[in-house]
Protein backbone atom coordinates (compact mmCIF):
# COMPACT_ATOMS: atom_id res chain seq x y z
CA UNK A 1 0.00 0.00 0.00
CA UNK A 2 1.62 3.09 -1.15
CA UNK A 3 0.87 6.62 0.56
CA UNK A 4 0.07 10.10 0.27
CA UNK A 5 0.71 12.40 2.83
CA UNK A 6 0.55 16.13 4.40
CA UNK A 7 2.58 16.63 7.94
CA UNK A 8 3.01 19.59 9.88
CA UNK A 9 6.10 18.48 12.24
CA UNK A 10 6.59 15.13 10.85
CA UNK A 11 4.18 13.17 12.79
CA UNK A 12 1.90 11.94 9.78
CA UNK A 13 4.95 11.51 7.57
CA UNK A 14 6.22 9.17 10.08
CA UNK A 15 3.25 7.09 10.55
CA UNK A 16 2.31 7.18 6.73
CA UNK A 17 5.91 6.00 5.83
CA UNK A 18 6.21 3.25 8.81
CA UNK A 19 1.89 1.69 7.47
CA UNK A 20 3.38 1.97 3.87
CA UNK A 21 6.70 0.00 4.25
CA UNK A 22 5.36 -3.18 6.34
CA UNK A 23 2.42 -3.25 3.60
CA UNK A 24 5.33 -3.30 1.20
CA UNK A 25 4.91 0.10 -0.26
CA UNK A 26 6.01 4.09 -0.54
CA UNK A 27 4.85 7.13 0.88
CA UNK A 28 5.45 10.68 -0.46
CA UNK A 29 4.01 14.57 0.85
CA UNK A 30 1.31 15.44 -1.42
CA UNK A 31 3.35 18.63 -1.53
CA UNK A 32 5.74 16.97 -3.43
CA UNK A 33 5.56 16.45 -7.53
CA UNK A 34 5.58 12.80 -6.72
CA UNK A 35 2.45 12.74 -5.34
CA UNK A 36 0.26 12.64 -7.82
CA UNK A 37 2.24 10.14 -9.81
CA UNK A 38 1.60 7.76 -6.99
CA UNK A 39 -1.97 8.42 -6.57
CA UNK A 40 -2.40 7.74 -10.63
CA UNK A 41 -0.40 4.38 -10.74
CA UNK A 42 -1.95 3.04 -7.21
CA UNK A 43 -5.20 1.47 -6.76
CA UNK A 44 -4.93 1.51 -3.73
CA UNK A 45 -3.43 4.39 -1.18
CA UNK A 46 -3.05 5.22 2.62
CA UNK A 47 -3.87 8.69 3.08
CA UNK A 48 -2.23 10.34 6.06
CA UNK A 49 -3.43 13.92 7.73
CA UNK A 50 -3.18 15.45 11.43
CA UNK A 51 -5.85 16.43 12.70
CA UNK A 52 -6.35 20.36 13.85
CA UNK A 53 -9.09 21.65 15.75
CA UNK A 54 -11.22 18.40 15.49
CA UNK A 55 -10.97 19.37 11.48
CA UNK A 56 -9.17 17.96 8.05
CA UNK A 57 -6.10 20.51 7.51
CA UNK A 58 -7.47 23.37 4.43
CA UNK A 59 -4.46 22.00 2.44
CA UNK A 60 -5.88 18.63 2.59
CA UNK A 61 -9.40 18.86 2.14
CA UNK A 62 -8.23 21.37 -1.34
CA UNK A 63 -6.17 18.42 -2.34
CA UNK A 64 -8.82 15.90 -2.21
CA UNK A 65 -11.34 18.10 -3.84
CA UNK A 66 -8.80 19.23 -6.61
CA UNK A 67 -8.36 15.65 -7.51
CA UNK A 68 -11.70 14.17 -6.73
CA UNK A 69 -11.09 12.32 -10.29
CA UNK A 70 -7.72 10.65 -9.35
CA UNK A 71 -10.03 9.40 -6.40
CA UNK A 72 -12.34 7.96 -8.44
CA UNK A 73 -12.44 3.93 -7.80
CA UNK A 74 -9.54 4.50 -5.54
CA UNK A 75 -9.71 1.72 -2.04
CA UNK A 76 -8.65 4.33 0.45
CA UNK A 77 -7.50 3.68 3.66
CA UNK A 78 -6.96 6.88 6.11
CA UNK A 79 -4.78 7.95 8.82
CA UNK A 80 -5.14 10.41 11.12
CA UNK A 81 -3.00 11.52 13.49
CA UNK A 82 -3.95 14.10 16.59
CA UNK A 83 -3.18 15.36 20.35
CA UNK A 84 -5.83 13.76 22.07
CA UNK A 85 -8.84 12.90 20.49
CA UNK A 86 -11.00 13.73 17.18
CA UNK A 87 -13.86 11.26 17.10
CA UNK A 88 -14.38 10.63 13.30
CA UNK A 89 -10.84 12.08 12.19
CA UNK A 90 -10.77 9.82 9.71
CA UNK A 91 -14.50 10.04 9.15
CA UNK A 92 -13.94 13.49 8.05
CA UNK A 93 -12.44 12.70 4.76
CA UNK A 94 -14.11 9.46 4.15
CA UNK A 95 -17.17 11.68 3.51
CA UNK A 96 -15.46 13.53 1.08
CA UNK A 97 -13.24 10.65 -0.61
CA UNK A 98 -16.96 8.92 -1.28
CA UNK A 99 -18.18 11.58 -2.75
CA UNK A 100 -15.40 11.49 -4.83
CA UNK A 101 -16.10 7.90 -6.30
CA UNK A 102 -13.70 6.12 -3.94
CA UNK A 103 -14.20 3.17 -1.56
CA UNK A 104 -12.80 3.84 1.99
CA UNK A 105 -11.50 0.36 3.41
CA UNK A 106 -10.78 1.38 7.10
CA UNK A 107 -9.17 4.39 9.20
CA UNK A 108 -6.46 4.79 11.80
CA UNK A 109 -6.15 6.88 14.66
CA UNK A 110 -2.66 7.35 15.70
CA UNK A 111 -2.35 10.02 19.24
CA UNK A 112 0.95 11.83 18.85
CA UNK A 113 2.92 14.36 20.86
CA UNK A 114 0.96 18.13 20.63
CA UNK A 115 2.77 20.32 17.78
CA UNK A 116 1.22 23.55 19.55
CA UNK A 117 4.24 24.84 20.72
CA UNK A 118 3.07 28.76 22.43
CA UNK A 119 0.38 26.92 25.10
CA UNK A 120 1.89 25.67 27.89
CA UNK A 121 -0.73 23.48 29.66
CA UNK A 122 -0.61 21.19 26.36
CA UNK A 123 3.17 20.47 26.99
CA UNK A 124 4.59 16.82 27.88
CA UNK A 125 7.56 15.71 28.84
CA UNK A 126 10.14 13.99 26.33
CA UNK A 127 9.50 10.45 27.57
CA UNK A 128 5.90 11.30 27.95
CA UNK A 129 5.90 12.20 23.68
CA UNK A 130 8.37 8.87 22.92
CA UNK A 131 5.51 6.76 24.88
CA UNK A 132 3.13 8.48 22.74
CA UNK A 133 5.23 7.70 19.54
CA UNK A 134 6.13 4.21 21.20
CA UNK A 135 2.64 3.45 21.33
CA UNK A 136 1.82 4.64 17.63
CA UNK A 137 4.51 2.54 16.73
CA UNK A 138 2.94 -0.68 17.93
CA UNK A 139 -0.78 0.24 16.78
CA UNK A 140 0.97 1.08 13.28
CA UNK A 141 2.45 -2.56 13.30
CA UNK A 142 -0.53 -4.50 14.35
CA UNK A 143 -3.01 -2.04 11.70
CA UNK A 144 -0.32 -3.08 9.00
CA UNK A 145 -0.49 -7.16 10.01
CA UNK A 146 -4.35 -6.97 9.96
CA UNK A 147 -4.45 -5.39 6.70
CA UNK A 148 -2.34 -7.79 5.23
CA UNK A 149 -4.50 -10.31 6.17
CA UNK A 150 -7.32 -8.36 4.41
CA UNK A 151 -8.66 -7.26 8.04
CA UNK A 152 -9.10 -3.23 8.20
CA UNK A 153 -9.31 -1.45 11.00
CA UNK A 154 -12.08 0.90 11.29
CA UNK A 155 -11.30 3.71 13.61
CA UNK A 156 -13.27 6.90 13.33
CA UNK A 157 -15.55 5.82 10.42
CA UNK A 158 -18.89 4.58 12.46
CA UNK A 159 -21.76 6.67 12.88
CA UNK A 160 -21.01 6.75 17.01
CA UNK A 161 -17.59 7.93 16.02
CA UNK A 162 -19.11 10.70 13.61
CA UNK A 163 -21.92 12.02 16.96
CA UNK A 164 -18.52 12.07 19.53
CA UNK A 165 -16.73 13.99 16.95
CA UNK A 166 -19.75 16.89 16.03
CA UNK A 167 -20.64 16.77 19.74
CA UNK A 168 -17.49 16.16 21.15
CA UNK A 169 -14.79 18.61 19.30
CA UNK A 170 -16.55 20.33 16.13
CA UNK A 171 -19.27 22.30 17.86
CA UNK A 172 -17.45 23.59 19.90
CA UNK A 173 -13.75 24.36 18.17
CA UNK A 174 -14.38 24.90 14.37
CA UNK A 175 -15.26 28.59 14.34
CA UNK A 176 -12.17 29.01 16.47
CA UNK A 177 -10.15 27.39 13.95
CA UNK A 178 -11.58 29.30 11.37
CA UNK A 179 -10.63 32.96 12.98
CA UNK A 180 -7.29 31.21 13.83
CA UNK A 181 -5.97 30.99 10.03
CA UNK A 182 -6.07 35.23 10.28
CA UNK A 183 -4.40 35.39 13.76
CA UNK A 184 -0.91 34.19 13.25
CA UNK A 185 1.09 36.63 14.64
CA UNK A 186 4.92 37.80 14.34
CA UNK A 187 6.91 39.79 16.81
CA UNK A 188 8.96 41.81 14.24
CA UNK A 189 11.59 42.97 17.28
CA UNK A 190 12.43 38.90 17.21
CA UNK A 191 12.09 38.41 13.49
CA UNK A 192 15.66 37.97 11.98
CA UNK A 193 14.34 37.77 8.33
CA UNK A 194 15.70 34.80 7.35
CA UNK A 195 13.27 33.03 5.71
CA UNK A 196 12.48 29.61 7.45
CA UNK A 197 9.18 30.14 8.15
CA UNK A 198 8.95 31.25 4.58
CA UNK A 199 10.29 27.95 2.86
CA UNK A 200 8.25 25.97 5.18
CA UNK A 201 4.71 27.35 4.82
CA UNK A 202 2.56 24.67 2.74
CA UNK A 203 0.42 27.66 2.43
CA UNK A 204 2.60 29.67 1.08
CA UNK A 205 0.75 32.31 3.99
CA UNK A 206 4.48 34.26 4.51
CA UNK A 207 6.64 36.09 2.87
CA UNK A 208 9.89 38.36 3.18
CA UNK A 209 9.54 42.24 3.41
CA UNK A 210 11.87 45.06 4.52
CA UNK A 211 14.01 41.69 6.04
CA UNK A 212 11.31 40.36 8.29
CA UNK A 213 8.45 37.97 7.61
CA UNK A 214 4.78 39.02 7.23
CA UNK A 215 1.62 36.42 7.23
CA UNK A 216 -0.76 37.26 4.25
CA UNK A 217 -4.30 35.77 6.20
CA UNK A 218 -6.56 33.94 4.48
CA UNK A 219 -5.08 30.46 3.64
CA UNK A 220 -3.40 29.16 6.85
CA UNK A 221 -3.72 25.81 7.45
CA UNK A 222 -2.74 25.69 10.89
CA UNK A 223 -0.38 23.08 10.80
CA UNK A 224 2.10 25.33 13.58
CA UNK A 225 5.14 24.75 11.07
CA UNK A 226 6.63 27.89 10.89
CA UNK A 227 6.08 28.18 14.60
CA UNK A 228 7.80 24.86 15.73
CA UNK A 229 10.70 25.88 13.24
CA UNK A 230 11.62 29.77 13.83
CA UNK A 231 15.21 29.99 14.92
CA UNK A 232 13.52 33.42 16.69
CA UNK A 233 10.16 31.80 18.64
CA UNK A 234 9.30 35.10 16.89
CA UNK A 235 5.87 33.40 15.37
CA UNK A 236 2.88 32.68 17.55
CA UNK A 237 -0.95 31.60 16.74
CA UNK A 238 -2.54 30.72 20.36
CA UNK A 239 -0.23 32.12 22.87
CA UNK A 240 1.95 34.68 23.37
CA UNK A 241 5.31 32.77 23.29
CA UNK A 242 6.34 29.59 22.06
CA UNK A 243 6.85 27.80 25.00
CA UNK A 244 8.59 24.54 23.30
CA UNK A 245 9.39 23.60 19.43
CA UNK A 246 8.27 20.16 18.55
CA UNK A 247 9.91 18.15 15.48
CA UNK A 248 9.00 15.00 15.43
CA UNK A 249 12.91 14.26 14.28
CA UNK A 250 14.49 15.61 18.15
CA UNK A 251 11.91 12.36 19.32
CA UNK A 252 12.83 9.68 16.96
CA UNK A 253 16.74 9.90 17.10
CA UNK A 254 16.70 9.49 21.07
């Protein structure tokens, strides 16, 4: 089973990669030019996503839509990664893969460590986010063993999981979320101008000016990139400081 993935701080690209090599396949970031030469030549796919304020990231919802035809008599299977809990995570684009034309064989709900680095009460500690990843690790490898015996697992895709995920999250968070992609904010007196956040926006939601970065609102996907990666801490969307950077890469080498 081949994949297709988007990842803010390399959580999903992990888990995406790690399914798609014990099922004997590849998995690319559907930001890449690769990605939709493996969604033409696969019939089937693993389709990998965090999850952000109980919703589908913008950038991934306008990639399924975009390519609802590549979909078309596609088997599916999702992945969904999050903090805590999303209910029907991987409900979420099911609905819109079927409307597409393509048959969803299961979802997979993976809990990583939080990438929302500027509030302080959703910090761990670092063995608290490698038992997280430790954890994903072994769901990831039994998901992979079922499959291959033609056994998908099913997370997030029942109707129960769909009422705990409305009720639960959605109701509650998704206007938030929506203000939040024109909120990012940048303390210019930090700023150095150098660009990261720049090269790292799937958005493309920053740019360069007078040598320090500006957010153009509108498209932010809210996947806390730029934040977990400023050399400065100079970018914030919840808080007021960024009170730790997550990579998922300062986990996995430990």
């Amino acid at each position: 089973m081949n994949g297709i993935y988007f990842s803010g701080t390399g959580n999903t690209k992990y888990c995406t990669e790690a399914l798609a090599q014990a099922t004997g396949g590849k998995a690319c970031s559907m930001e890449s030019c690769e990605a939709l030469e493996v969604l033409r030549a696969s019939d089937e796919i693993a389709l990998g996503y965090p999850i952000y304020f109980s919703d589908i990231p913008r950038i991934v919802k306008a990639f399924i839509r975009e390519h609802a035809s590549m979909f078309r008599g596609k088997r599916v299977f999702i992945i969904a990664t999050m903090g805590l809990f999303s209910g029907d995570g991987a409900g979420l684009a099911a609905r819109l893969l079927r409307k597409c034309g393509a048959a969803v064989t299961g979802g997979l709900h993976l809990r990583m460590p939080d990438c929302i680095a500027d509030v302080k009460l959703l910090k761990k500690t670092p063995e608290e986010n490698r038992a997280l990843i430790a954890a994903a690790q072994k769901k990831i490898a039994q998901a992979a063993d079922a499959i291959k015996r033609g056994i998908y697992p099913k997370d997030g895709l029942s109707f129960f999981h769909r009422i705990a995920g409305l009720f639960g999250q959605r109701l509650w968070f998704k206007m938030h979320a929506k203000k939040l992609c024109e909120r990012l904010k940048i303390r210019t007196e930090r700023c150095i101008g150098c660009g990261i956040c720049v090269a790292h926006c799937p958005s493309k939601s920053l740019y360069i000016e007078n040598n320090k970065a500006v957010f153009h609102p509108g498209n932010c996907t809210i996947c806390y990139r730029c934040i977990n990666n400023c050399p400065a801490k100079a970018i914030t969307l919840i808080g007021t400081d960024v009170f730790e950077q997550y990579r998922f890469e300062n986990y996995a080498a430990q």
